[in-house]
PDB file of N, CA and C in Angstrom:
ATOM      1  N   UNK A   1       0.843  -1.178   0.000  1.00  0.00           N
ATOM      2  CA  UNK A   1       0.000   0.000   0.000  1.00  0.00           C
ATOM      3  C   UNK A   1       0.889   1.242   0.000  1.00  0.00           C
ATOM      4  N   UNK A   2       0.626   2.625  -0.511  1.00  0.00           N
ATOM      5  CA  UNK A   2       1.246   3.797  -0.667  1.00  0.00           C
ATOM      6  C   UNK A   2       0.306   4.615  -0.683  1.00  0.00           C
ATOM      7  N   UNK A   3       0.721   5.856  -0.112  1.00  0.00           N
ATOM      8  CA  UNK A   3      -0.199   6.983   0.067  1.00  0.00           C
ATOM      9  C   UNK A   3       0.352   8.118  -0.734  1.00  0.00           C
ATOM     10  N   UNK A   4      -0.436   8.377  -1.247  1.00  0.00           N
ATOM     11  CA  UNK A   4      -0.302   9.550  -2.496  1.00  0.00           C
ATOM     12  C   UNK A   4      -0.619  10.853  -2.052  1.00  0.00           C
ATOM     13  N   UNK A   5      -0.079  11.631  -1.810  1.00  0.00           N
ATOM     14  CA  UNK A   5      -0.665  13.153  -1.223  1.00  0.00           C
ATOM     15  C   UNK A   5      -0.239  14.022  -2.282  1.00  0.00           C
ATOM     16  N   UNK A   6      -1.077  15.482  -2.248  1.00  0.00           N
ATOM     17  CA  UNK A   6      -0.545  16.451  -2.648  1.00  0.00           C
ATOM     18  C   UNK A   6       0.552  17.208  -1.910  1.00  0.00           C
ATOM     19  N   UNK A   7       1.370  17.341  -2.506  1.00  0.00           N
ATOM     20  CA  UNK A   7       2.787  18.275  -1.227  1.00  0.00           C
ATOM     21  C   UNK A   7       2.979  19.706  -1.855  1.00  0.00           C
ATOM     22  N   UNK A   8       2.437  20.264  -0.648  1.00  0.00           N
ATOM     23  CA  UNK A   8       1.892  22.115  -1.151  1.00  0.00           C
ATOM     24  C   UNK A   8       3.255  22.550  -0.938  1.00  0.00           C
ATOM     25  N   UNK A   9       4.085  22.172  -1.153  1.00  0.00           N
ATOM     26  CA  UNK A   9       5.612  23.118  -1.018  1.00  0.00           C
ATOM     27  C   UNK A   9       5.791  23.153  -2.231  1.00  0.00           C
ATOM     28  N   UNK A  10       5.297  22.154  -3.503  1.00  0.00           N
ATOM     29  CA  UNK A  10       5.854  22.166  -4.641  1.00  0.00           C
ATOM     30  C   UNK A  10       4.872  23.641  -5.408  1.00  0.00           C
ATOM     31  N   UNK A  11       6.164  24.389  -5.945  1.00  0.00           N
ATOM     32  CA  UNK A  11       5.507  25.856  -6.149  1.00  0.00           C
ATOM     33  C   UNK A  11       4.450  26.016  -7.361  1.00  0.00           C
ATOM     34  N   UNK A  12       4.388  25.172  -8.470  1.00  0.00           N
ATOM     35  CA  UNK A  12       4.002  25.474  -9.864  1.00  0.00           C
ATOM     36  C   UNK A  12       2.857  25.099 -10.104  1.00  0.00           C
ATOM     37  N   UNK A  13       1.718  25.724 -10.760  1.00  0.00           N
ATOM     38  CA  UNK A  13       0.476  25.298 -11.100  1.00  0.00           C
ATOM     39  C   UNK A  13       0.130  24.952 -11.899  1.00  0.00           C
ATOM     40  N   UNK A  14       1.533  24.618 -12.872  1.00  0.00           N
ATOM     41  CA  UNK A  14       1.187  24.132 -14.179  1.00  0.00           C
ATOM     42  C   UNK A  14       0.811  22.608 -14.650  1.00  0.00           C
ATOM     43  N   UNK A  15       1.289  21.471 -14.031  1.00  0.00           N
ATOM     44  CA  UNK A  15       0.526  20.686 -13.424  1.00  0.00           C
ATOM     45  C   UNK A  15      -1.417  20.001 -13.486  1.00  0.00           C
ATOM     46  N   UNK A  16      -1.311  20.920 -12.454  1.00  0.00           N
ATOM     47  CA  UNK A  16      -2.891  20.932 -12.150  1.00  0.00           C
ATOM     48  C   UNK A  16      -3.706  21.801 -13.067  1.00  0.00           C
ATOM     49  N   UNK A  17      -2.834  22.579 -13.810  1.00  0.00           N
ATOM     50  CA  UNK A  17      -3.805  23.176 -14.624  1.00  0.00           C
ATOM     51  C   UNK A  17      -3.715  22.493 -16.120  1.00  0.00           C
ATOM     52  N   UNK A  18      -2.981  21.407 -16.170  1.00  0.00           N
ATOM     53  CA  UNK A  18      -2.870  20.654 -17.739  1.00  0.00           C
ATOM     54  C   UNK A  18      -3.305  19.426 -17.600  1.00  0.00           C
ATOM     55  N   UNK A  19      -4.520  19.083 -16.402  1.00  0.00           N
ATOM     56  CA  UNK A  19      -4.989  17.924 -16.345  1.00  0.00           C
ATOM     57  C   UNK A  19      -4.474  17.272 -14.990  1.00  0.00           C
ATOM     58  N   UNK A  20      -4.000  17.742 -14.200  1.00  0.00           N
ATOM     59  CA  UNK A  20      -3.431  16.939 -12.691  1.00  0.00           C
ATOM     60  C   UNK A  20      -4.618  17.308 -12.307  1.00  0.00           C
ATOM     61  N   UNK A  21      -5.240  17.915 -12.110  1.00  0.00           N
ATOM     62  CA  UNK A  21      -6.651  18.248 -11.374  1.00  0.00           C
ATOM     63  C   UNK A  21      -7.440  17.426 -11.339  1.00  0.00           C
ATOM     64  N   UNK A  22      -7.652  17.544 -12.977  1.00  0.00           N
ATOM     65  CA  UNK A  22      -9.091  16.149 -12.695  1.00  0.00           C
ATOM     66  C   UNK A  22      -8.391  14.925 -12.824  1.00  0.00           C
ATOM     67  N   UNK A  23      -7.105  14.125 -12.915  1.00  0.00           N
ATOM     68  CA  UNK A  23      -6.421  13.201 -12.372  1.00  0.00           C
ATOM     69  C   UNK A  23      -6.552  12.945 -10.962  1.00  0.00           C
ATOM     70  N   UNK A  24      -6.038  13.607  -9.992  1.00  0.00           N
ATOM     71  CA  UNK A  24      -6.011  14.002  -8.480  1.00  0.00           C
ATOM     72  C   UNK A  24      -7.344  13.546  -8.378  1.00  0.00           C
ATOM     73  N   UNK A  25      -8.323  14.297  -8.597  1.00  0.00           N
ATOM     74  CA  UNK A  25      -9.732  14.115  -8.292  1.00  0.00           C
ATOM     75  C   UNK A  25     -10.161  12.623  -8.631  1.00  0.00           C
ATOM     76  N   UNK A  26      -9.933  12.036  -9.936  1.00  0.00           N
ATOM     77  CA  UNK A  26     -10.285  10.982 -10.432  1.00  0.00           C
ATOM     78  C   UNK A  26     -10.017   9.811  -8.862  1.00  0.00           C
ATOM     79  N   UNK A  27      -8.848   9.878  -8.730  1.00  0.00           N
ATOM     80  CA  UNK A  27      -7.960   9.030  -7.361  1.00  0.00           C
ATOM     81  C   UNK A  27      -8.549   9.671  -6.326  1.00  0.00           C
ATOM     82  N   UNK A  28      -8.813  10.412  -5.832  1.00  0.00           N
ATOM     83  CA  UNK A  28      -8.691  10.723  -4.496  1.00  0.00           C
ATOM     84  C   UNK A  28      -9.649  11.284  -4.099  1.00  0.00           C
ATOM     85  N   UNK A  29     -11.070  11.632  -5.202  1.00  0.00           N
ATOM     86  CA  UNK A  29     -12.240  12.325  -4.664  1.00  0.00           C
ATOM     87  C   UNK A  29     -12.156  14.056  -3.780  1.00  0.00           C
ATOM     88  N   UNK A  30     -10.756  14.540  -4.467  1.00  0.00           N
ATOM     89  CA  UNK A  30     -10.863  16.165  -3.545  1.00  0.00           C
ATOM     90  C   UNK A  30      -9.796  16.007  -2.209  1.00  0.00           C
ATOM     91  N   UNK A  31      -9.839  14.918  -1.798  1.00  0.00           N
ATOM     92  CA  UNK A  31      -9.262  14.670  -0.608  1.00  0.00           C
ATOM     93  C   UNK A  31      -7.843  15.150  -0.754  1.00  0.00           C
ATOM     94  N   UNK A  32      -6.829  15.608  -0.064  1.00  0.00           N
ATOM     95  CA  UNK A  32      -5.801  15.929   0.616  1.00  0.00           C
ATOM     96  C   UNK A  32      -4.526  14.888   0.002  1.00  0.00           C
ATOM     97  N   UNK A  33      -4.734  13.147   0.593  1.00  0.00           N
ATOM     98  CA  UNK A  33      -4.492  12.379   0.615  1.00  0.00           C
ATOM     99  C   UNK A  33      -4.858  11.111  -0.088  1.00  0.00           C
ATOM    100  N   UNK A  34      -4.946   9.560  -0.217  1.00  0.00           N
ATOM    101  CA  UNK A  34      -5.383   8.838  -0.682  1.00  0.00           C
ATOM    102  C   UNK A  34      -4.293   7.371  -0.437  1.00  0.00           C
ATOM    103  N   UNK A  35      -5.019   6.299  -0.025  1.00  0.00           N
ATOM    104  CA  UNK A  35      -4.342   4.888   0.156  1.00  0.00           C
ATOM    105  C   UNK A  35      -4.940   4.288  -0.689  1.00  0.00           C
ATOM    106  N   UNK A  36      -3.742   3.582  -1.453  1.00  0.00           N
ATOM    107  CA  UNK A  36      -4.093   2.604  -2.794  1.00  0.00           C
ATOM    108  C   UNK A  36      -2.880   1.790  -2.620  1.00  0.00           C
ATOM    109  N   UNK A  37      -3.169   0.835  -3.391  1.00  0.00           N
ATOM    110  CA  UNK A  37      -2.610  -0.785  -4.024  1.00  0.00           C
ATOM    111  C   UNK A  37      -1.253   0.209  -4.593  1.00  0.00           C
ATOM    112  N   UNK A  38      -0.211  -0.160  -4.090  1.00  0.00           N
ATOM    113  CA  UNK A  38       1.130  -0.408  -4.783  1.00  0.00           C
ATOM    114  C   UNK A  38       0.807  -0.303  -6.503  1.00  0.00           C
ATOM    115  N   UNK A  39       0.584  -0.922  -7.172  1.00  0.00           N
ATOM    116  CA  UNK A  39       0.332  -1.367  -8.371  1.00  0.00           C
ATOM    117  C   UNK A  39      -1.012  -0.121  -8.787  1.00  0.00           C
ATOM    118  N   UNK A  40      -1.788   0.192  -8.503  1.00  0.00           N
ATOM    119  CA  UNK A  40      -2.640   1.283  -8.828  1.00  0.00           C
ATOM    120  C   UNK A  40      -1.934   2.502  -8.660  1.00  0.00           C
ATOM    121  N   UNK A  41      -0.992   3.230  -7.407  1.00  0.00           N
ATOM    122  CA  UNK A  41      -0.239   4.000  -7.213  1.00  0.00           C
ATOM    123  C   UNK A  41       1.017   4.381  -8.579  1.00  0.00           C
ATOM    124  N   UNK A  42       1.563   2.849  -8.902  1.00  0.00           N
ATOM    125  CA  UNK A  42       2.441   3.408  -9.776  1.00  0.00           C
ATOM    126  C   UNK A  42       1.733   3.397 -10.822  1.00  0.00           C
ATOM    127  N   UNK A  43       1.073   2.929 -11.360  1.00  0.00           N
ATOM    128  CA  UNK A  43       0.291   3.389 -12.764  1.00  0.00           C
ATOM    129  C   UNK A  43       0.071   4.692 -12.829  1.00  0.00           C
ATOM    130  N   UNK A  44      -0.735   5.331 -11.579  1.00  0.00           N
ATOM    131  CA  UNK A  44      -1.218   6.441 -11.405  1.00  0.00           C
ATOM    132  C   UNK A  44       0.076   7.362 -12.148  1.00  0.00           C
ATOM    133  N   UNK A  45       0.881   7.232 -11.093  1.00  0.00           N
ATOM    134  CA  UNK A  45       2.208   8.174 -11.043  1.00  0.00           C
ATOM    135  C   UNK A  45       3.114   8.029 -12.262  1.00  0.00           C
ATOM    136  N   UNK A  46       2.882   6.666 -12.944  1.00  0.00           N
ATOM    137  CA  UNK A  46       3.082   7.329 -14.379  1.00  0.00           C
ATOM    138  C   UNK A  46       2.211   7.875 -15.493  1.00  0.00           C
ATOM    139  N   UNK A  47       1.078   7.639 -15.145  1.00  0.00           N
ATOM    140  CA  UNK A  47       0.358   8.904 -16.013  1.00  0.00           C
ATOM    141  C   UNK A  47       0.386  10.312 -15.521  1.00  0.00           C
ATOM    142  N   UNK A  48       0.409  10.729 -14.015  1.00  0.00           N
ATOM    143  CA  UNK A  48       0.513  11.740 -13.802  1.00  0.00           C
ATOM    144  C   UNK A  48       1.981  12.426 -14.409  1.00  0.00           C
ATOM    145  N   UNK A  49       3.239  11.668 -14.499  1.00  0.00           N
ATOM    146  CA  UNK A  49       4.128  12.213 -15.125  1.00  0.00           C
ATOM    147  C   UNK A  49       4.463  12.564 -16.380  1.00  0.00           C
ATOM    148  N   UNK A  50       3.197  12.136 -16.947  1.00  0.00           N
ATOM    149  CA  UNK A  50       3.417  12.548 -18.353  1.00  0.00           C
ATOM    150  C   UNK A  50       2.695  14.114 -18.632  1.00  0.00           C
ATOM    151  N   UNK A  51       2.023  14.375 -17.488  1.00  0.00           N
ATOM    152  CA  UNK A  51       1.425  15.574 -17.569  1.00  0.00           C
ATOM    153  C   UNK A  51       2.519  17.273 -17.242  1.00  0.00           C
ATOM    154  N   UNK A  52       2.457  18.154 -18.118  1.00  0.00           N
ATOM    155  CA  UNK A  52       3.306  19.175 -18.370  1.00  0.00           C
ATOM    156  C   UNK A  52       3.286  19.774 -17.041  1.00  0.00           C
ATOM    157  N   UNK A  53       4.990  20.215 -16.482  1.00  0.00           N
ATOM    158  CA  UNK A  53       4.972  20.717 -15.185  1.00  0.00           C
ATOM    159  C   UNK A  53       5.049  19.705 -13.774  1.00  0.00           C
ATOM    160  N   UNK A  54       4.972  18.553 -14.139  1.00  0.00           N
ATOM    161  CA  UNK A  54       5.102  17.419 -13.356  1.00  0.00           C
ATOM    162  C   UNK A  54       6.338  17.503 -12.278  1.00  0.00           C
ATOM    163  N   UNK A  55       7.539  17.682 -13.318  1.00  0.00           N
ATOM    164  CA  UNK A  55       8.771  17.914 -12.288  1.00  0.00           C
ATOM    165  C   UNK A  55       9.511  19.606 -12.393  1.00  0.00           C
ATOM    166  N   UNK A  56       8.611  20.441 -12.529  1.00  0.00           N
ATOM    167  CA  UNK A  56       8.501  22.150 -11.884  1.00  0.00           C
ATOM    168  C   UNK A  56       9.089  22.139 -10.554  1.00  0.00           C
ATOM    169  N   UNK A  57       9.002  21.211  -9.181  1.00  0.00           N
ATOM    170  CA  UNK A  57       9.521  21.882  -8.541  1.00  0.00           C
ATOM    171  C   UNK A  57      10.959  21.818  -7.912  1.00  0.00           C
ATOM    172  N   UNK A  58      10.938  22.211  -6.722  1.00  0.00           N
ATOM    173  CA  UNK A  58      12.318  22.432  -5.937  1.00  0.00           C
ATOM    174  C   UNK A  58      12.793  21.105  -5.926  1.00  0.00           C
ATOM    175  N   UNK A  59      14.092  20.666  -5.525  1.00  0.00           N
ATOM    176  CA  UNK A  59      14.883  19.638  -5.040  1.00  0.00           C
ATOM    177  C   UNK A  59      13.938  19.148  -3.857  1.00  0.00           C
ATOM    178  N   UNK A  60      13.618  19.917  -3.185  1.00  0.00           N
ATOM    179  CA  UNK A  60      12.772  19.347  -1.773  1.00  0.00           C
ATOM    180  C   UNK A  60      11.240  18.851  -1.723  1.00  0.00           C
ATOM    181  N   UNK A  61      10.699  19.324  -2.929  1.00  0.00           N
ATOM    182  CA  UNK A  61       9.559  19.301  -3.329  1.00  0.00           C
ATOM    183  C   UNK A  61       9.173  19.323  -5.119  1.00  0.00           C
ATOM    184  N   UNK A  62       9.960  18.328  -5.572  1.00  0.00           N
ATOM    185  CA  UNK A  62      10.023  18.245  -6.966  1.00  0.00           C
ATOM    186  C   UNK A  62       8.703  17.909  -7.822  1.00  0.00           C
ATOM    187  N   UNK A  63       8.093  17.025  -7.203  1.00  0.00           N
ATOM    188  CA  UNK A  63       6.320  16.919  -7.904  1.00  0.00           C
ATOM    189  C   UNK A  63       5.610  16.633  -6.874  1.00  0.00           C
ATOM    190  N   UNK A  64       4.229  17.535  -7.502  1.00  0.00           N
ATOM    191  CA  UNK A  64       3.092  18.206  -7.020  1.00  0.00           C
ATOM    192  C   UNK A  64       2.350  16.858  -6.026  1.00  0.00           C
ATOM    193  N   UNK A  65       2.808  16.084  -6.377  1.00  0.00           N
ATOM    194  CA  UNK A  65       2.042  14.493  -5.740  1.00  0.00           C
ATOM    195  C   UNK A  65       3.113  13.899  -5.382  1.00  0.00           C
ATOM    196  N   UNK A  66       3.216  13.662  -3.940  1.00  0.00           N
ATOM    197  CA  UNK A  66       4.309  12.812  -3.194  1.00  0.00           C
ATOM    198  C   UNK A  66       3.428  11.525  -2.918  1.00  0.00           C
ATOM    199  N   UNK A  67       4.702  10.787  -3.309  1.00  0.00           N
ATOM    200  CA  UNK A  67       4.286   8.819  -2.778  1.00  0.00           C
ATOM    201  C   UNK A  67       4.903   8.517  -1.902  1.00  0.00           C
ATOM    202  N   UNK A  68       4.113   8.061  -0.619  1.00  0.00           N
ATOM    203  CA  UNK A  68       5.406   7.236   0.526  1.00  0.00           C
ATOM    204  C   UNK A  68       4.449   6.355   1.002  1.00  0.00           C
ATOM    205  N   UNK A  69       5.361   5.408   1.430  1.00  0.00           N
ATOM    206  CA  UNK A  69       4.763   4.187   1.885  1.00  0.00           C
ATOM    207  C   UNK A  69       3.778   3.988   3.722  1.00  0.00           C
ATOM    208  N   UNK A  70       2.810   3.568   3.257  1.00  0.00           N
ATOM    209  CA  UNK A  70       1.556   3.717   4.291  1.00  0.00           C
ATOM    210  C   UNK A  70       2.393   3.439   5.596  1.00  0.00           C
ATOM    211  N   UNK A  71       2.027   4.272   6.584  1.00  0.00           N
ATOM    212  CA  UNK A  71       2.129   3.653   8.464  1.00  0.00           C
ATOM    213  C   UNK A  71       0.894   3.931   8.995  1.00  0.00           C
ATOM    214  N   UNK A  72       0.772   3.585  10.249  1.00  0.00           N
ATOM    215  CA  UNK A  72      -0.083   3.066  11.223  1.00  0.00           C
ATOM    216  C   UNK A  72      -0.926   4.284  11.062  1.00  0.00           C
ATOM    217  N   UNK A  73      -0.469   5.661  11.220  1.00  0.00           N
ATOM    218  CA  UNK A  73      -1.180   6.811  11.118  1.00  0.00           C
ATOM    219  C   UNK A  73      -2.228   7.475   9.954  1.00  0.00           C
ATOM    220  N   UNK A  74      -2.037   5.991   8.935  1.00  0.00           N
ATOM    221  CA  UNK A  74      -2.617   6.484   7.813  1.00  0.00           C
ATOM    222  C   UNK A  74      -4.059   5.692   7.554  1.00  0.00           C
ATOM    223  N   UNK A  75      -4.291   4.920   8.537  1.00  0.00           N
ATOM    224  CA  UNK A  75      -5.286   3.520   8.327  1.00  0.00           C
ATOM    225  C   UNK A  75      -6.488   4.075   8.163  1.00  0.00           C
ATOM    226  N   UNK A  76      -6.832   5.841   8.855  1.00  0.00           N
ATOM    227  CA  UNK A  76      -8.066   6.295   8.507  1.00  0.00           C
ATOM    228  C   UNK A  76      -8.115   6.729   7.445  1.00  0.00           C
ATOM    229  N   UNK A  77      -7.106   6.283   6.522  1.00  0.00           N
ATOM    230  CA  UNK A  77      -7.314   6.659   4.954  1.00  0.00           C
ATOM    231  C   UNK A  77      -7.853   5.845   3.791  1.00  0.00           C
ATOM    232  N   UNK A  78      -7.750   4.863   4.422  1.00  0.00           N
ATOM    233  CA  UNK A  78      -8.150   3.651   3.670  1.00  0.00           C
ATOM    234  C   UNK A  78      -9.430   3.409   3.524  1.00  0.00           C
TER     235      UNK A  78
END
């Protein structure tokens, strides 16, 4: 399992404005966050990378959608 979030440090809106939006939405219903299947996650995350502005941001915050792997704190996401 992996949790997919949006990470608001990444600065660029170009992204979400060339279709990450209604991607994001498609997965995650609006929500913040989202827990999915390993295997649904990376599919996701390579279609989201094909979308313009994908890797816009900083070293610290390079794309608009961070993946890390689920802990205990995340189970009300599921």
């Amino acid at each position: 399992m992996r949790k997919l979030q949006i990470d608001h440090e990444f600065p660029s809106r170009t992204w979400w404005r060339s279709g990450g939006q209604a991607l994001w939405d498609a997965i995650s219903d609006g929500a913040g966050g989202v827990v999915v299947e390993d295997d649904l996650a990376a599919s996701w995350l390579e279609q989201a990378s094909r979308l313009p502005g994908w890797s816009d941001g900083h070293e610290y915050a390079p794309h608009p959608i961070a993946c890390l792997p689920v802990g205990a704190d995340d189970a009300d996401l599921e």
